[in-house]
N, C-alpha and C. Protein backbone atom coordinates (compact mmCIF):
# COMPACT_ATOMS: atom_id res chain seq x y z
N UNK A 1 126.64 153.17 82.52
CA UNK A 1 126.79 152.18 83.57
C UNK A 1 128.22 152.11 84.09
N UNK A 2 129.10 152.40 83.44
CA UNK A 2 130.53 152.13 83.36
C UNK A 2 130.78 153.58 84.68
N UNK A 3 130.20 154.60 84.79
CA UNK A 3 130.44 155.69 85.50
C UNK A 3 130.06 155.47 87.02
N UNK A 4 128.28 154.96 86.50
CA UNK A 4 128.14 154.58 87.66
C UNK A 4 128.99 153.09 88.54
N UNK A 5 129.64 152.02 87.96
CA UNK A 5 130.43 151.60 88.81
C UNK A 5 131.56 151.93 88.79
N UNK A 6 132.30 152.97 88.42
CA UNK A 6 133.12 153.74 88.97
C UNK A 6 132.99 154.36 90.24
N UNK A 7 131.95 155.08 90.55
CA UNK A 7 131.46 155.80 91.90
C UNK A 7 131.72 154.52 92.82
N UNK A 8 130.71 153.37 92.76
CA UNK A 8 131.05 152.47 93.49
C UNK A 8 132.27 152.18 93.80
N UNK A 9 133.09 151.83 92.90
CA UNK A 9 134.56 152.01 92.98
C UNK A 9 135.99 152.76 93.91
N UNK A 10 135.23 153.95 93.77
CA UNK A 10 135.20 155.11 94.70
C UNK A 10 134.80 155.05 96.02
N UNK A 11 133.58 154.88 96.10
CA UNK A 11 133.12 155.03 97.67
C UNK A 11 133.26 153.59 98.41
N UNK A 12 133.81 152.27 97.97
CA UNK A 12 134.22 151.29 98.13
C UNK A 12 135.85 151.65 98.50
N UNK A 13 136.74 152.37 97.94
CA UNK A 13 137.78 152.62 98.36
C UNK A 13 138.36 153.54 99.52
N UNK A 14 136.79 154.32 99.70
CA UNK A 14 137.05 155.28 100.43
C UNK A 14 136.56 155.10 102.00
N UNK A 15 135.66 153.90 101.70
CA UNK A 15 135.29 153.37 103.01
C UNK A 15 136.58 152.83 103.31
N UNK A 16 137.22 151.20 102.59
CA UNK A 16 138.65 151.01 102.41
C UNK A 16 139.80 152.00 103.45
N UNK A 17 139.79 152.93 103.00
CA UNK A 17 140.53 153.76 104.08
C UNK A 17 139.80 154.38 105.13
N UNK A 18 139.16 154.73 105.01
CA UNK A 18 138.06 154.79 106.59
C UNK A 18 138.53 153.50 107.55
N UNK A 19 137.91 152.15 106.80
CA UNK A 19 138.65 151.43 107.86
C UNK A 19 139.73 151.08 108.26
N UNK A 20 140.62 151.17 107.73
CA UNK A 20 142.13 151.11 107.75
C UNK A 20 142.55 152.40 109.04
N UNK A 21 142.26 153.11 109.23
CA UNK A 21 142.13 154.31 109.79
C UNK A 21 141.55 153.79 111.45
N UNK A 22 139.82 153.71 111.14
CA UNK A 22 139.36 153.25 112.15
C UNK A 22 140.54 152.00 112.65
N UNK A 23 140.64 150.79 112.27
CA UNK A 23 141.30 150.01 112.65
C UNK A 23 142.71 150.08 112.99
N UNK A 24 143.38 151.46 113.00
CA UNK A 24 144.04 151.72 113.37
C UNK A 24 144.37 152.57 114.61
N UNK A 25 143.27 152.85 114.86
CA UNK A 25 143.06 154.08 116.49
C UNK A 25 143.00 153.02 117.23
N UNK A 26 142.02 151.69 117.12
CA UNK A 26 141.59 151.11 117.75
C UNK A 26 143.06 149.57 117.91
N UNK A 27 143.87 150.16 117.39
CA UNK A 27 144.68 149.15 117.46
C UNK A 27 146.19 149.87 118.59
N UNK A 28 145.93 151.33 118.31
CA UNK A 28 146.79 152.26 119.08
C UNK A 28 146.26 151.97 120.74
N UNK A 29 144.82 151.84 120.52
CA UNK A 29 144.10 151.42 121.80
C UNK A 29 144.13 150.94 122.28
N UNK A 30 144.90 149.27 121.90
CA UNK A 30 144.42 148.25 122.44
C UNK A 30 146.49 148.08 122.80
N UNK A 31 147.16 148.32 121.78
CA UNK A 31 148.60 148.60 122.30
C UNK A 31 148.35 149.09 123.76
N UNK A 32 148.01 150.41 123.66
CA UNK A 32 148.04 151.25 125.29
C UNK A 32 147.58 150.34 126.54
N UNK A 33 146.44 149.88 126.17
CA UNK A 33 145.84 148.97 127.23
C UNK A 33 146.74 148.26 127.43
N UNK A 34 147.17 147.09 126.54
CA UNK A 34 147.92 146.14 127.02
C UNK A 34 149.74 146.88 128.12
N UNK A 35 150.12 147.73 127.24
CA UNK A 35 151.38 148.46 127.96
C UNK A 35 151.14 148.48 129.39
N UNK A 36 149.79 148.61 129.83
CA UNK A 36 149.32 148.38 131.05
C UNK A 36 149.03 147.55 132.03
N UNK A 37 149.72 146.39 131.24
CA UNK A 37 149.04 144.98 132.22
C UNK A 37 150.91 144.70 132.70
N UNK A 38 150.19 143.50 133.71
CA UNK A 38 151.50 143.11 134.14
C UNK A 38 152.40 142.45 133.07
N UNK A 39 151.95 141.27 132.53
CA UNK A 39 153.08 140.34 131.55
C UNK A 39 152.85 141.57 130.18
N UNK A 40 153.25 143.13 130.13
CA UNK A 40 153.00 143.70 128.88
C UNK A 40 154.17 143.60 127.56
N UNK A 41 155.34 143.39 128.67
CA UNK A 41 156.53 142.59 127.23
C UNK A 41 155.97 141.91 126.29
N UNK A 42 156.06 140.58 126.52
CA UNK A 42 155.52 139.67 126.06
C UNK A 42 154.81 139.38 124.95
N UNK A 43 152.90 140.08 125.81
CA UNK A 43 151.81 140.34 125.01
C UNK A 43 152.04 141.32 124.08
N UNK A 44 152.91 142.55 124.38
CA UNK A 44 152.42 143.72 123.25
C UNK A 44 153.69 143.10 122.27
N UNK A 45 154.89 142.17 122.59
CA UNK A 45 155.59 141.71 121.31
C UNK A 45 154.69 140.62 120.17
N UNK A 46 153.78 139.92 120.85
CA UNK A 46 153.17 138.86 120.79
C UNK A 46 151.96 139.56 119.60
N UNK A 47 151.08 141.15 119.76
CA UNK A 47 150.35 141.67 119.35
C UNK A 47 151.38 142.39 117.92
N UNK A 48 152.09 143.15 118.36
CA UNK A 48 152.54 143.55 117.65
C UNK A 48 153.62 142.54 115.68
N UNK A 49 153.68 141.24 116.30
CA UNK A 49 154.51 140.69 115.37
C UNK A 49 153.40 139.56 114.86
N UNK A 50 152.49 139.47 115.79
CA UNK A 50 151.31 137.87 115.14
C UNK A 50 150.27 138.78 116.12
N UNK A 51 149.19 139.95 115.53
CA UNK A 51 148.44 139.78 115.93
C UNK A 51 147.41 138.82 115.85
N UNK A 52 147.27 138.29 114.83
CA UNK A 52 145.80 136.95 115.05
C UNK A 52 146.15 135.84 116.95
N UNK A 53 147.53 135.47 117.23
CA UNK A 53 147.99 134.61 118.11
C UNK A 53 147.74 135.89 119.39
N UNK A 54 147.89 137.08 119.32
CA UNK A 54 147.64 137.25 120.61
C UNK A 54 146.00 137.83 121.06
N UNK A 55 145.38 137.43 120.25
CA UNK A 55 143.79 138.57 120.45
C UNK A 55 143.58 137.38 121.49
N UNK A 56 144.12 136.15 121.42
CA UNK A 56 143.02 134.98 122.28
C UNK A 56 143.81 135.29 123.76
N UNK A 57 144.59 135.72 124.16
CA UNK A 57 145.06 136.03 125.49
C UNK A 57 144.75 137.64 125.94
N UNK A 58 143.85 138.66 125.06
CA UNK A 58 143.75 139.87 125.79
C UNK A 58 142.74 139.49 126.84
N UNK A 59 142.39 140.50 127.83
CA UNK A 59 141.28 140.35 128.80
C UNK A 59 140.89 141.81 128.90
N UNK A 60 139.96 142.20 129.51
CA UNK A 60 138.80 143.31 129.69
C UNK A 60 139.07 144.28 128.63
N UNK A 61 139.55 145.20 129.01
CA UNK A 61 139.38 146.21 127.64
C UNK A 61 140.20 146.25 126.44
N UNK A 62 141.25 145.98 126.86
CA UNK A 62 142.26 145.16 125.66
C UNK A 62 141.44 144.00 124.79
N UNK A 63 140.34 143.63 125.30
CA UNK A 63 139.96 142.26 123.81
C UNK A 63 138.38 142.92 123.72
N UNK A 64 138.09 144.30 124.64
CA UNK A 64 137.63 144.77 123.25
C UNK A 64 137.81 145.27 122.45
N UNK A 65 138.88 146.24 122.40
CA UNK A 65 139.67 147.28 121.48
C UNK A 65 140.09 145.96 120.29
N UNK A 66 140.30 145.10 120.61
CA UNK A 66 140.94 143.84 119.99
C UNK A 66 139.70 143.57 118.95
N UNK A 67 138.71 143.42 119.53
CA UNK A 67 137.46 143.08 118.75
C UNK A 67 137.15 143.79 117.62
N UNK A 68 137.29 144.86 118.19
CA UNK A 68 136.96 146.59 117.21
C UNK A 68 138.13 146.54 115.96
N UNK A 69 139.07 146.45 116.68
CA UNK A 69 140.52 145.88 115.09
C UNK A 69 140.30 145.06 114.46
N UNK A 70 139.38 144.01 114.27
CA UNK A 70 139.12 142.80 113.86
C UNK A 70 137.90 143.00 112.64
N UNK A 71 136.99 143.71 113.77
CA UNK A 71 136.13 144.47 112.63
C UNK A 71 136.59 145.00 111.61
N UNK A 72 137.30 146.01 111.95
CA UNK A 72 137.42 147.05 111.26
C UNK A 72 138.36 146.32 110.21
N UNK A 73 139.33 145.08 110.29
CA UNK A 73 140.18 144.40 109.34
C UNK A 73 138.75 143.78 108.46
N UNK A 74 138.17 143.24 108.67
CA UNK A 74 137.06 142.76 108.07
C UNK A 74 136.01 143.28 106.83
N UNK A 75 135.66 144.45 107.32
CA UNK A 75 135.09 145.96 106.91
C UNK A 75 136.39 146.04 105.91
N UNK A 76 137.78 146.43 106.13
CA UNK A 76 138.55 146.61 105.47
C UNK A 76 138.67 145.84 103.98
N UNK A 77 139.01 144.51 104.36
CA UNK A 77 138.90 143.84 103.43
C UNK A 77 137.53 143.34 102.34
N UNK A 78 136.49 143.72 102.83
CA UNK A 78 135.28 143.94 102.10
C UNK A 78 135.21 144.73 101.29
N UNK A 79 136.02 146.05 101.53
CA UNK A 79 135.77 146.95 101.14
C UNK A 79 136.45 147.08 99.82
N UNK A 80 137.74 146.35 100.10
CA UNK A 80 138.41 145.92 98.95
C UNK A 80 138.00 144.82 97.62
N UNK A 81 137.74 143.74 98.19
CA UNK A 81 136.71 143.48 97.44
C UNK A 81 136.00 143.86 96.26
N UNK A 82 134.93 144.26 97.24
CA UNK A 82 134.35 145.71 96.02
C UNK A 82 134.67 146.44 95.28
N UNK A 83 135.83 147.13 95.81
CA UNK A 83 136.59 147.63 95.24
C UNK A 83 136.82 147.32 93.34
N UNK A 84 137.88 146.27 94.31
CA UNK A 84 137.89 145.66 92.84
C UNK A 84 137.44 144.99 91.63
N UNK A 85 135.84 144.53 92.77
CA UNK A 85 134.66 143.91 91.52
C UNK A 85 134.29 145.31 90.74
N UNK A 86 134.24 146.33 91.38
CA UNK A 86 133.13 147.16 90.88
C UNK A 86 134.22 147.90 89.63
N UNK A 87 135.49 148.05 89.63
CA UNK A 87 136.72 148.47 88.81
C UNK A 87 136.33 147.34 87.59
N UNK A 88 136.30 145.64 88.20
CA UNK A 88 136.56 144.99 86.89
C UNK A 88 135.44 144.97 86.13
N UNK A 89 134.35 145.76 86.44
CA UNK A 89 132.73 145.77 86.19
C UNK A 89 132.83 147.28 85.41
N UNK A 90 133.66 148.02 85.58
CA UNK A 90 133.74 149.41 84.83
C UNK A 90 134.44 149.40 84.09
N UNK A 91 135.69 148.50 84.07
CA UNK A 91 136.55 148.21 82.62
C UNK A 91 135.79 147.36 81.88
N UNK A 92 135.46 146.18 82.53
CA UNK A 92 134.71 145.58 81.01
C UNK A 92 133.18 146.52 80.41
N UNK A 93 132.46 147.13 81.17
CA UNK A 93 131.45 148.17 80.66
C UNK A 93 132.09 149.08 79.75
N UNK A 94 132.87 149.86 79.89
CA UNK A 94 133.64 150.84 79.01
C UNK A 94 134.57 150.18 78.03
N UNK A 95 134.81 149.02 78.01
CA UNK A 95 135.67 148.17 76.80
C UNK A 95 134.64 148.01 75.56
N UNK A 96 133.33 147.07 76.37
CA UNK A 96 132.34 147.19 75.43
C UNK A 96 131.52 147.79 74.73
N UNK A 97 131.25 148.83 75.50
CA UNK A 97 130.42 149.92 74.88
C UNK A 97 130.71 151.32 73.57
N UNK A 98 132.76 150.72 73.69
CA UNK A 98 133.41 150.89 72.12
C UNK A 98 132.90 150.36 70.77
């Protein structure tokens, strides 16, 4: 049992960087867009140093790319999670089974 939540462990970490990844194209994305608007000082300082404070001022394709980063932080942190249940679920399996 201890092996098998190891795997979990594994493919929990590996999604983990999958999204970190994903949420990172999509954050390159949503930079570009914004570089594109008129007030883009501002917003892309505003994104870049507090993104949570600027997702509520993107508009058209900038807050969806925005959306997609949000996910993917979400997904991310789930993934972690797991991560680490399924680790503290394979150390105590392999402690006990000494």
């Amino acid at each position: 049992m201890a092996t098998a939540a190891y795997i979990v462990a594994g493919l929990a970490v590996a999604g983990a960087i999958a999204c970190w990844i994903v949420g990172a194209v999509f954050y390159v994305g949503t930079l570009r867009t914004i570089s594109q608007t008129t007030e883009s000082r501002s917003l892309m300082l505003r994104a870049i140093v507090a993104w949570p404070f600027a997702t509520g001022r993107l508009q058209h394709e900038a807050a969806a790319h925005a959306t997609n980063v949000n996910k993917a932080l979400v997904a991310f942190f789930a993934c972690l999670i797991v991560a680490f249940a399924a680790i503290s679920v394979a150390t105590n399996l392999a402690r006990v089974s000494r």
